[in-house]
C-alpha atoms as a PDB file:
ATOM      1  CA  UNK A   1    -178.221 -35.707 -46.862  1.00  0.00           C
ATOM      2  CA  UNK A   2    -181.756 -34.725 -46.418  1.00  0.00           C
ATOM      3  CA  UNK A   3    -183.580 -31.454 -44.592  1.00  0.00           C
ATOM      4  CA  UNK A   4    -186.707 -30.161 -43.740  1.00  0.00           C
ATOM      5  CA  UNK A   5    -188.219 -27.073 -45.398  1.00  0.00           C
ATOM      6  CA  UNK A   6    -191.070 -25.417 -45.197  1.00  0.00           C
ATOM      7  CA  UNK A   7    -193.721 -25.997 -47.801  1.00  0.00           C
ATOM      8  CA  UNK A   8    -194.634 -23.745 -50.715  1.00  0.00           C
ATOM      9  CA  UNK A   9    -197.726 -21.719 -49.909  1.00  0.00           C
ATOM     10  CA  UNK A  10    -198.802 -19.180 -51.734  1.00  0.00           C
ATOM     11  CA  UNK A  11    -198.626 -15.273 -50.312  1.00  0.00           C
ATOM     12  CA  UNK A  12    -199.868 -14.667 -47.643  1.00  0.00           C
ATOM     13  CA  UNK A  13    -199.559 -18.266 -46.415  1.00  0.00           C
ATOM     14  CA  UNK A  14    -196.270 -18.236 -47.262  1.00  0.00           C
ATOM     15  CA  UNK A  15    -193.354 -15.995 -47.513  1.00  0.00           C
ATOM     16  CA  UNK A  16    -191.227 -18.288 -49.933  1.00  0.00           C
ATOM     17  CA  UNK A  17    -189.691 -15.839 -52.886  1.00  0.00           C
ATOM     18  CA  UNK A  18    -187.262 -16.471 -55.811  1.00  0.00           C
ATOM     19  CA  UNK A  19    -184.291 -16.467 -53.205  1.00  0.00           C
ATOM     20  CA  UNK A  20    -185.498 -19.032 -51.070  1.00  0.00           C
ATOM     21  CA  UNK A  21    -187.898 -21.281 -53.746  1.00  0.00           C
ATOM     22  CA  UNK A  22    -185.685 -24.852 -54.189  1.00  0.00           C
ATOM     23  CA  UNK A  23    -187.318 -26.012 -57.551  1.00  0.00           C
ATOM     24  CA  UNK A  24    -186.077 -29.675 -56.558  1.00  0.00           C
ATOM     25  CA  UNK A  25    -188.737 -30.312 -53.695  1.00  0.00           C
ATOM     26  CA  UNK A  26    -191.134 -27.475 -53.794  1.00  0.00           C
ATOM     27  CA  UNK A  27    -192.301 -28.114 -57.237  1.00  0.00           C
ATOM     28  CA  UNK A  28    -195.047 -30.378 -55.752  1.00  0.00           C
ATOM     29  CA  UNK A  29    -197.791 -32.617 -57.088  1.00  0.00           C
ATOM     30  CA  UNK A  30    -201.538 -31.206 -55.148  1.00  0.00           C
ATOM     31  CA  UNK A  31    -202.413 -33.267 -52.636  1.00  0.00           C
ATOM     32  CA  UNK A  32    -205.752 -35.102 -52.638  1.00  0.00           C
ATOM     33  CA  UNK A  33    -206.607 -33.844 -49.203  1.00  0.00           C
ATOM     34  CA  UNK A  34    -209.275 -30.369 -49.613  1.00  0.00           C
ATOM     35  CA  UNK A  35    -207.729 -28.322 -47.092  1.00  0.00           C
ATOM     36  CA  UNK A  36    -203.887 -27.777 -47.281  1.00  0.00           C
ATOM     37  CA  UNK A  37    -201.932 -27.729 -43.977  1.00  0.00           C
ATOM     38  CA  UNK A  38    -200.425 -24.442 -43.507  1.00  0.00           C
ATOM     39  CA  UNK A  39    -196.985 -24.503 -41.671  1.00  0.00           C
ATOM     40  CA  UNK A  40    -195.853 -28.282 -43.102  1.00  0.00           C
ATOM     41  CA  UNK A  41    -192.490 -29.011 -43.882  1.00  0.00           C
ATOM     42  CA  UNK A  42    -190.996 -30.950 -46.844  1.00  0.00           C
ATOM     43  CA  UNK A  43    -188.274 -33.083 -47.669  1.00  0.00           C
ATOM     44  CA  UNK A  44    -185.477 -31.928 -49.553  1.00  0.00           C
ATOM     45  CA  UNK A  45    -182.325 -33.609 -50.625  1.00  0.00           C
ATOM     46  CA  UNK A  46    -178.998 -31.180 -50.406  1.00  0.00           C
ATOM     47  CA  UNK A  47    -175.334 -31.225 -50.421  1.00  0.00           C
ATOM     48  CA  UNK A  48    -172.490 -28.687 -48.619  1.00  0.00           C
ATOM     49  CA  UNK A  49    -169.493 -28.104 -49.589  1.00  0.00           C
ATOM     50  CA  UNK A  50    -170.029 -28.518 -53.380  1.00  0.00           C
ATOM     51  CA  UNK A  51    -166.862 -26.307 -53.992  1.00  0.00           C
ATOM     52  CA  UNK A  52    -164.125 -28.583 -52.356  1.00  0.00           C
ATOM     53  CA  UNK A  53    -165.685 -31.695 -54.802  1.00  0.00           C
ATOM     54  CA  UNK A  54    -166.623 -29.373 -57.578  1.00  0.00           C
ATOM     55  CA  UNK A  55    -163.659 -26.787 -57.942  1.00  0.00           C
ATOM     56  CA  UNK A  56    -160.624 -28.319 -58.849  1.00  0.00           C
ATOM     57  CA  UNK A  57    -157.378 -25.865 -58.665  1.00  0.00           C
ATOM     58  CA  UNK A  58    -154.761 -26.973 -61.097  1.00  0.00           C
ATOM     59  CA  UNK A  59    -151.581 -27.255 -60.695  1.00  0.00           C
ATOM     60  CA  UNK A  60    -151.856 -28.719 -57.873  1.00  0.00           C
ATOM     61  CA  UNK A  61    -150.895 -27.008 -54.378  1.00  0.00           C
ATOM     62  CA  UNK A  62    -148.010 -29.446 -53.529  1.00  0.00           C
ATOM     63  CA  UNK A  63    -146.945 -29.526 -57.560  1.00  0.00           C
ATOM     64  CA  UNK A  64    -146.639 -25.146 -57.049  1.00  0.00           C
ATOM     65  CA  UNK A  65    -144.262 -25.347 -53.730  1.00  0.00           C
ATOM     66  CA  UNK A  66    -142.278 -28.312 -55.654  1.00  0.00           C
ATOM     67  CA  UNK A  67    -141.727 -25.999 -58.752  1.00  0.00           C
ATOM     68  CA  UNK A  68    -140.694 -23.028 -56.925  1.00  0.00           C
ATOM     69  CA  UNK A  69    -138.783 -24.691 -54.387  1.00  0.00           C
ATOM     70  CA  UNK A  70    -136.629 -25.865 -57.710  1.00  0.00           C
ATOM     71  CA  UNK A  71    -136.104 -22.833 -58.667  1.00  0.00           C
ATOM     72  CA  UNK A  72    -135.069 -21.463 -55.297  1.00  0.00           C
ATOM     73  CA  UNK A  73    -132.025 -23.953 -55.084  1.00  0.00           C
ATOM     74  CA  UNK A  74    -131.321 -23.376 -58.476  1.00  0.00           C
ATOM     75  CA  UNK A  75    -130.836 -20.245 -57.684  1.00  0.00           C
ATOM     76  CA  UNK A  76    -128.805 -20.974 -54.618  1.00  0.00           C
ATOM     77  CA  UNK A  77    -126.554 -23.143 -56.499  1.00  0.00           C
ATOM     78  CA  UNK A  78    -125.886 -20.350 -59.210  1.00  0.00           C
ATOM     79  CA  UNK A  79    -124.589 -18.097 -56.305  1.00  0.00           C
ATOM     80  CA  UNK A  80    -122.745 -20.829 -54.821  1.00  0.00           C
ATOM     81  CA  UNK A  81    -120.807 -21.759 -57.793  1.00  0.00           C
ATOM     82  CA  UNK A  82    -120.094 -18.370 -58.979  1.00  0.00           C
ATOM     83  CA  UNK A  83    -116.650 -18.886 -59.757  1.00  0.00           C
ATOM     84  CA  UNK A  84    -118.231 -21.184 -62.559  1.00  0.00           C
ATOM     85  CA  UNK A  85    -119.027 -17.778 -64.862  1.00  0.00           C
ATOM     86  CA  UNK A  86    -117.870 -14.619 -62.608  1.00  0.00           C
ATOM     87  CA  UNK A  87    -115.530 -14.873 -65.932  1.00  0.00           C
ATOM     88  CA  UNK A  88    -118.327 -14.821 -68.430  1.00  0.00           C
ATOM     89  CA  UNK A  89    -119.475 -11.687 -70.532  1.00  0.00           C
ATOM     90  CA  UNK A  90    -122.114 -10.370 -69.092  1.00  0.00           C
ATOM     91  CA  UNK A  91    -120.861 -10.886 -65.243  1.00  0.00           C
ATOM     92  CA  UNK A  92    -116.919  -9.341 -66.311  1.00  0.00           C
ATOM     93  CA  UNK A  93    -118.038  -5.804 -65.141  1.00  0.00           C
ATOM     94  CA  UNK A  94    -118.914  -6.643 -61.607  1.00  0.00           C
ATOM     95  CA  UNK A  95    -115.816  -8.699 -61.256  1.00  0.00           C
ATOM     96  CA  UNK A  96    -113.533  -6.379 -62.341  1.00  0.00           C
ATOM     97  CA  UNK A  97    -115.122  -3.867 -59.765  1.00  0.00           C
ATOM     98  CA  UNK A  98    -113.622  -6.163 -56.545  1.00  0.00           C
ATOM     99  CA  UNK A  99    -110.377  -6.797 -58.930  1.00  0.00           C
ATOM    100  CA  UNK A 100    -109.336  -3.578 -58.825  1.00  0.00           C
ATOM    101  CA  UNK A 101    -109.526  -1.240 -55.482  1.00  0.00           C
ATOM    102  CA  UNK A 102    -109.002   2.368 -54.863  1.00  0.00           C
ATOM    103  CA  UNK A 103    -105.332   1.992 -54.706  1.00  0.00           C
ATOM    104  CA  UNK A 104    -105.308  -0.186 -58.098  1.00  0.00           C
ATOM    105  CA  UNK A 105    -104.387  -2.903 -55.846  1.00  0.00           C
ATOM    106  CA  UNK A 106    -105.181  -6.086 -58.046  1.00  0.00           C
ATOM    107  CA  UNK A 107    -106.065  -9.520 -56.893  1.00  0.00           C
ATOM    108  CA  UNK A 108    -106.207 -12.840 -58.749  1.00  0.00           C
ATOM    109  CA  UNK A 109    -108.653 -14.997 -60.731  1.00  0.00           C
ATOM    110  CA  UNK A 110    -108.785 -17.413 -57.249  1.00  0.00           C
ATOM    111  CA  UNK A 111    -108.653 -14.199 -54.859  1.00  0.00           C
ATOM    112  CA  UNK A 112    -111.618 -12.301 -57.019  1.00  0.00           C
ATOM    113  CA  UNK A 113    -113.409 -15.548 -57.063  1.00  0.00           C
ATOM    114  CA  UNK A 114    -113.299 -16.442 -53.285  1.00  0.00           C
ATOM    115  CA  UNK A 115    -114.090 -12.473 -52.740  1.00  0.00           C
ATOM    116  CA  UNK A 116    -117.138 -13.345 -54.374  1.00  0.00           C
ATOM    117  CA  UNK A 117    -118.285 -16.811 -53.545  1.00  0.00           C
ATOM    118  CA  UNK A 118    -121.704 -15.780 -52.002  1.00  0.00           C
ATOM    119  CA  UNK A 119    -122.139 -19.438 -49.856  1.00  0.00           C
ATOM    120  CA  UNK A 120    -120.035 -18.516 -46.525  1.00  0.00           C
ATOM    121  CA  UNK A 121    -122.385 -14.840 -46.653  1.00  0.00           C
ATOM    122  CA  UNK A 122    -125.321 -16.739 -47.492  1.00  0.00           C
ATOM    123  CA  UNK A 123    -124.920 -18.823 -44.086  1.00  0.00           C
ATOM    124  CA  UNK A 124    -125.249 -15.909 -42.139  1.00  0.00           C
ATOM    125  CA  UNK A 125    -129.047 -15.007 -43.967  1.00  0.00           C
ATOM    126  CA  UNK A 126    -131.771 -16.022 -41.740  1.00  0.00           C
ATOM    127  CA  UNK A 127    -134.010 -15.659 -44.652  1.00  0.00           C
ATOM    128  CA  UNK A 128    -131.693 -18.211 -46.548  1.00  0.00           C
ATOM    129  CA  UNK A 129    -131.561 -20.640 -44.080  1.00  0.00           C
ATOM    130  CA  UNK A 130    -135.477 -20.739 -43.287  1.00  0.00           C
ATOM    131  CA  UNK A 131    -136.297 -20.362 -47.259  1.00  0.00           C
ATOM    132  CA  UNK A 132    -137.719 -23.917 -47.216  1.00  0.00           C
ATOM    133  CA  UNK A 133    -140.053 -23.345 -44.689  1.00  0.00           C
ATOM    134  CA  UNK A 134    -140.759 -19.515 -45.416  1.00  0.00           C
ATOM    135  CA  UNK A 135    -141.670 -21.062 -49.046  1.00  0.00           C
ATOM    136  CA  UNK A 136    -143.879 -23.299 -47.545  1.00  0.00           C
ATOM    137  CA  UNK A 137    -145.671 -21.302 -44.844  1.00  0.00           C
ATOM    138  CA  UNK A 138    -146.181 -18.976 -48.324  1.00  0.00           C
ATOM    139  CA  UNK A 139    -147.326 -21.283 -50.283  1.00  0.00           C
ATOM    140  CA  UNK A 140    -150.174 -22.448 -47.923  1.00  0.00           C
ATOM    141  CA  UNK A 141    -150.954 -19.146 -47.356  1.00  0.00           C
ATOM    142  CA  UNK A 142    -151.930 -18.667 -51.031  1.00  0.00           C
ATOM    143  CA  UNK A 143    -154.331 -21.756 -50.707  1.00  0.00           C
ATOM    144  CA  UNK A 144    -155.759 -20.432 -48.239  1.00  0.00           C
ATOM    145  CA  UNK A 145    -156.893 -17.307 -49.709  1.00  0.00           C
ATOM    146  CA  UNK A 146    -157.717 -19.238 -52.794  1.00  0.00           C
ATOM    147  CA  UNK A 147    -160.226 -21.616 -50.599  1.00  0.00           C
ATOM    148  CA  UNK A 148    -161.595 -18.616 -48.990  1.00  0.00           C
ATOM    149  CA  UNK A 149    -162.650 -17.000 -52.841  1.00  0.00           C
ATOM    150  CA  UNK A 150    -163.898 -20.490 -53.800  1.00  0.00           C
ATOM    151  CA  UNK A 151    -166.595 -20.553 -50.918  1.00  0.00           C
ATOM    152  CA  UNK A 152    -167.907 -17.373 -51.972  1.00  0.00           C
ATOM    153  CA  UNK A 153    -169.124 -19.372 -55.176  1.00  0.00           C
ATOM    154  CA  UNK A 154    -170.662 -21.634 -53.275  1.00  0.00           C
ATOM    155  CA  UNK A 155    -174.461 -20.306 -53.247  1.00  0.00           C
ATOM    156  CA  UNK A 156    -174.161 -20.470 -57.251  1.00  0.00           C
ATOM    157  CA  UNK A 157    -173.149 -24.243 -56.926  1.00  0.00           C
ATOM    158  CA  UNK A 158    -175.551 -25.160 -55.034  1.00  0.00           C
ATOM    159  CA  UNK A 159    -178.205 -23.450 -57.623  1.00  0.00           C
ATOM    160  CA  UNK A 160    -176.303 -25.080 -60.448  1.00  0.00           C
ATOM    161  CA  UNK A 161    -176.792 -28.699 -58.429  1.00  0.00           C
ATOM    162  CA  UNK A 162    -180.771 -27.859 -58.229  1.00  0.00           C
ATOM    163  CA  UNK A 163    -181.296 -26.651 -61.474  1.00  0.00           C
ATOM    164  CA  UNK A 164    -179.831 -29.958 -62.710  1.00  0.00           C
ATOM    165  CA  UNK A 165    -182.015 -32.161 -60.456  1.00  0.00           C
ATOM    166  CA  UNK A 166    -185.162 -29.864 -61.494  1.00  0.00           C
ATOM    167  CA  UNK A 167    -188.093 -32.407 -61.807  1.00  0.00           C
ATOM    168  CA  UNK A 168    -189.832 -31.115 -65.108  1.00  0.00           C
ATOM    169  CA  UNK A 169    -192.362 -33.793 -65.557  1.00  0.00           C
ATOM    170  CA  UNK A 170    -194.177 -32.125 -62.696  1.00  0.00           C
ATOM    171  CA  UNK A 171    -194.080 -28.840 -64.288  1.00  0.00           C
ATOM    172  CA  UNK A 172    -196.601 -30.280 -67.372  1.00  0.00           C
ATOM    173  CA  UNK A 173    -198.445 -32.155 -64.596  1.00  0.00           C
ATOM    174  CA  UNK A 174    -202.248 -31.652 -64.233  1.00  0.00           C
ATOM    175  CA  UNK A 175    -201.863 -31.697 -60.894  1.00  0.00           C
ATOM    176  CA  UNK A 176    -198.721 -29.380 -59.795  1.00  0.00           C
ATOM    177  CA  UNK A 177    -199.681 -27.684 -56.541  1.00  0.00           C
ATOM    178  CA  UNK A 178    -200.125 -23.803 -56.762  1.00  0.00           C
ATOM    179  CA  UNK A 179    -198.984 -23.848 -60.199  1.00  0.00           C
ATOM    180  CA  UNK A 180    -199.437 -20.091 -61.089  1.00  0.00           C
ATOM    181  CA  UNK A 181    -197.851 -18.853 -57.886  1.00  0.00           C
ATOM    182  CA  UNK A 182    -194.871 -21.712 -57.884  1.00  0.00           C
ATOM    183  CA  UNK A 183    -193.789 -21.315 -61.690  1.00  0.00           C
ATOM    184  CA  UNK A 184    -194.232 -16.952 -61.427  1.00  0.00           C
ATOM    185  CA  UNK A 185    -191.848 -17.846 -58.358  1.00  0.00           C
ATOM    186  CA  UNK A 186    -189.696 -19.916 -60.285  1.00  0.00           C
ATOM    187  CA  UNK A 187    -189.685 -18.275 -63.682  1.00  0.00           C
ATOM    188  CA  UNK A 188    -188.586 -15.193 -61.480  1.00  0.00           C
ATOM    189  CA  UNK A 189    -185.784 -16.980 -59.558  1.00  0.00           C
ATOM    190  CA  UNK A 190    -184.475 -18.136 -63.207  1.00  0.00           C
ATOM    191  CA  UNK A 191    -184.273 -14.927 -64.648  1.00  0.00           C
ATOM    192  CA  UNK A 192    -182.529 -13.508 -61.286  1.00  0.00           C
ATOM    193  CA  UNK A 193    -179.288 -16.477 -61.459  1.00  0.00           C
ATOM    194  CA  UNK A 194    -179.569 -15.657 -65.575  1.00  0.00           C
ATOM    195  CA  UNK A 195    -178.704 -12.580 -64.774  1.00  0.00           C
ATOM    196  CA  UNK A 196    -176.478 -12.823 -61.711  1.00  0.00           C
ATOM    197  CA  UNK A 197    -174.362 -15.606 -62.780  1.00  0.00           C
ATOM    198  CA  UNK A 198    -172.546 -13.830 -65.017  1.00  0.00           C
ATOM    199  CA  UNK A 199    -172.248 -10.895 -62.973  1.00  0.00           C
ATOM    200  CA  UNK A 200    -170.388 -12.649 -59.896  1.00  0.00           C
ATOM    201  CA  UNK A 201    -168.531 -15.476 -61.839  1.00  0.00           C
ATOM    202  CA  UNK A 202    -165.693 -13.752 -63.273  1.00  0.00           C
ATOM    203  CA  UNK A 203    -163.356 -15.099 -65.935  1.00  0.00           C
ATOM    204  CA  UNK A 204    -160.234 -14.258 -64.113  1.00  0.00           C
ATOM    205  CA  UNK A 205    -159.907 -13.628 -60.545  1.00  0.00           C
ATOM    206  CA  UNK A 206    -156.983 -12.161 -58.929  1.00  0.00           C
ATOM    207  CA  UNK A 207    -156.190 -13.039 -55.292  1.00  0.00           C
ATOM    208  CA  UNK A 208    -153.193 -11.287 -53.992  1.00  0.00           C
ATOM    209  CA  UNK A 209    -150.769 -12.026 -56.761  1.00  0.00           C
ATOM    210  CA  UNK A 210    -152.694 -14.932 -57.757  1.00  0.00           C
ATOM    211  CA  UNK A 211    -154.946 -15.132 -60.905  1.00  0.00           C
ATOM    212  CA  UNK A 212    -157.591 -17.706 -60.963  1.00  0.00           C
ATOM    213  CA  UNK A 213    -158.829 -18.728 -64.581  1.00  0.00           C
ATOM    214  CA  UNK A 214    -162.384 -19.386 -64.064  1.00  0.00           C
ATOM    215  CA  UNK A 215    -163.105 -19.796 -67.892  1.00  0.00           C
ATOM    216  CA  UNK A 216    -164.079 -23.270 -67.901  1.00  0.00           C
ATOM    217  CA  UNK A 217    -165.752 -23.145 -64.437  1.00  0.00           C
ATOM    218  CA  UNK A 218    -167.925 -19.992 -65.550  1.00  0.00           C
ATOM    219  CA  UNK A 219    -168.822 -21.698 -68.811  1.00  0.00           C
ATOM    220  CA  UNK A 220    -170.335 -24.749 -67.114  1.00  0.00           C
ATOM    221  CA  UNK A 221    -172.196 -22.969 -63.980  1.00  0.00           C
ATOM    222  CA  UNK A 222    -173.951 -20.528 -66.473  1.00  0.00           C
ATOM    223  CA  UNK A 223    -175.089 -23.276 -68.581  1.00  0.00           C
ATOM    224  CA  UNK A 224    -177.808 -24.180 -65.938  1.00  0.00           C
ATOM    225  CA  UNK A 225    -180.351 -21.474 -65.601  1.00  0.00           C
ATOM    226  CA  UNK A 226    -179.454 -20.754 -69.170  1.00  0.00           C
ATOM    227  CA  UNK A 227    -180.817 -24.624 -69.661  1.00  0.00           C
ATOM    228  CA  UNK A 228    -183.630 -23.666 -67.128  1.00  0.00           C
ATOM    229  CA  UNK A 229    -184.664 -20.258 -69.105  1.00  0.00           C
ATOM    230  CA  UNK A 230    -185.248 -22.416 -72.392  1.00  0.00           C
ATOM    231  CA  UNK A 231    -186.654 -25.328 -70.997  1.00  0.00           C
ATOM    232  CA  UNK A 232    -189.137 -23.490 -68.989  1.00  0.00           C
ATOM    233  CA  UNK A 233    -190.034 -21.257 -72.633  1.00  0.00           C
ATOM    234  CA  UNK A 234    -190.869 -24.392 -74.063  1.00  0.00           C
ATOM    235  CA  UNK A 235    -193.390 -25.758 -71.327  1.00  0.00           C
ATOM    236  CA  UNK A 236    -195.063 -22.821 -70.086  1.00  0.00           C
ATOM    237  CA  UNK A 237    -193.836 -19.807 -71.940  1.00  0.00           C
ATOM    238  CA  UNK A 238    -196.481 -17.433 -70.077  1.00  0.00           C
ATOM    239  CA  UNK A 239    -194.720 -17.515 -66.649  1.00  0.00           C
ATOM    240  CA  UNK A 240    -190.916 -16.621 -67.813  1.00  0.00           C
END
């Protein structure tokens, strides 16, 4: 969509600085008329929400509750069937435990094994019988804090989207309005996201028990004012 901005003007027209300059509109070609309009607005073209488009989470949300809602009922069905291996190695030691009581009293392979058949207990859990939707109210709960992290990158998207539409023709252009005060203003705001970008785009971010990997994301967001930084060296190396 499009919004209005105020124009560029030079201080003390103006009070436009590195944070606010968009390079995309406010790069502007002079205007043939002698005396500029102080107060006018431009035309810029933006975007919101460049993080829900932009930032892709993988695995997928669903694909997380699906794997761990596997293992859950694996695990349920292990403790339901434990008469399968309450015989093997490594569970002999707890089963011999309920064989034999304080008065040696001894029970059977069938008696030991009902003894410890965990389903008719696990009936009586509320946290068992509520696990599917406990899992689920969990699992959205992790998206959500993962969503929440993901707008805070949002300003540094939204540079990385101008920076790409950056109209450098105008920049060698005879006529660029303001040029000295709009490329200082500009070469400034470059160096600022050059140096920022790699400051609040970590590689790994951990939310709760969650770890992002923001590797590849990093990589490709810091390519832009990296991309700026050269490019504007090459056309007008006195303003960076």
């Amino acid at each position: 969509h499009s919004e209005n901005i105020d124009g560029f003007e030079p201080y003390p027209l103006g009070d436009i600085n590195e944070n606010t300059f968009d390079p995309t509109c406010l790069l502007e070609k002079r205007s043939d008329l002698i005396v500029t309009r102080i107060g006018r607005t431009v035309k810029c073209q933006a975007v919101d929400n460049l993080w829900e488009s932009w930032l892709y989470v993988r695995p997928k949300i669903d694909d997380v509750f699906d794997a761990l809602s596997e293992c859950v009922e694996k695990m349920v069905d292990a403790l339901k069937n434990y008469h399968r291996h309450h015989k093997t190695s490594y569970m002999i030691q707890y089963s011999n435990i309920v064989a034999e009581t304080e008065q040696n009293e001894t029970f059977s392979e069938k008696e030991v094994s009902d003894l410890l058949d965990c389903e008719d207990i696990l009936q009586d859990v509320p946290e068992f019988l509520t696990r599917n939707s406990s899992l689920e109210n969990h699992v959205k709960s992790i998206r959500k804090n993962i969503d929440s992290y993901l707008k805070l990158l949002e300003p540094f998207l939204q540079r990385y989207w101008q920076y790409s539409r950056i109209p450098w023709g105008i920049i060698r252009a005879d006529t660029l309005k303001s040029p000295l005060e709009a490329l200082t203003v500009f070469g400034k705001q470059i160096m600022k996201y050059k140096e920022e970008f790699p400051l609040k785009i970590p590689f790994n971010a951990e939310i709760g028990y969650t770890k992002l990997n923001l590797t590849k994301a990093r990589e490709k967001f810091l390519s832009a004012p990296v991309h700026a930084h050269k490019k504007m060296d090459e056309i007008m190396p006195m303003y960076i």
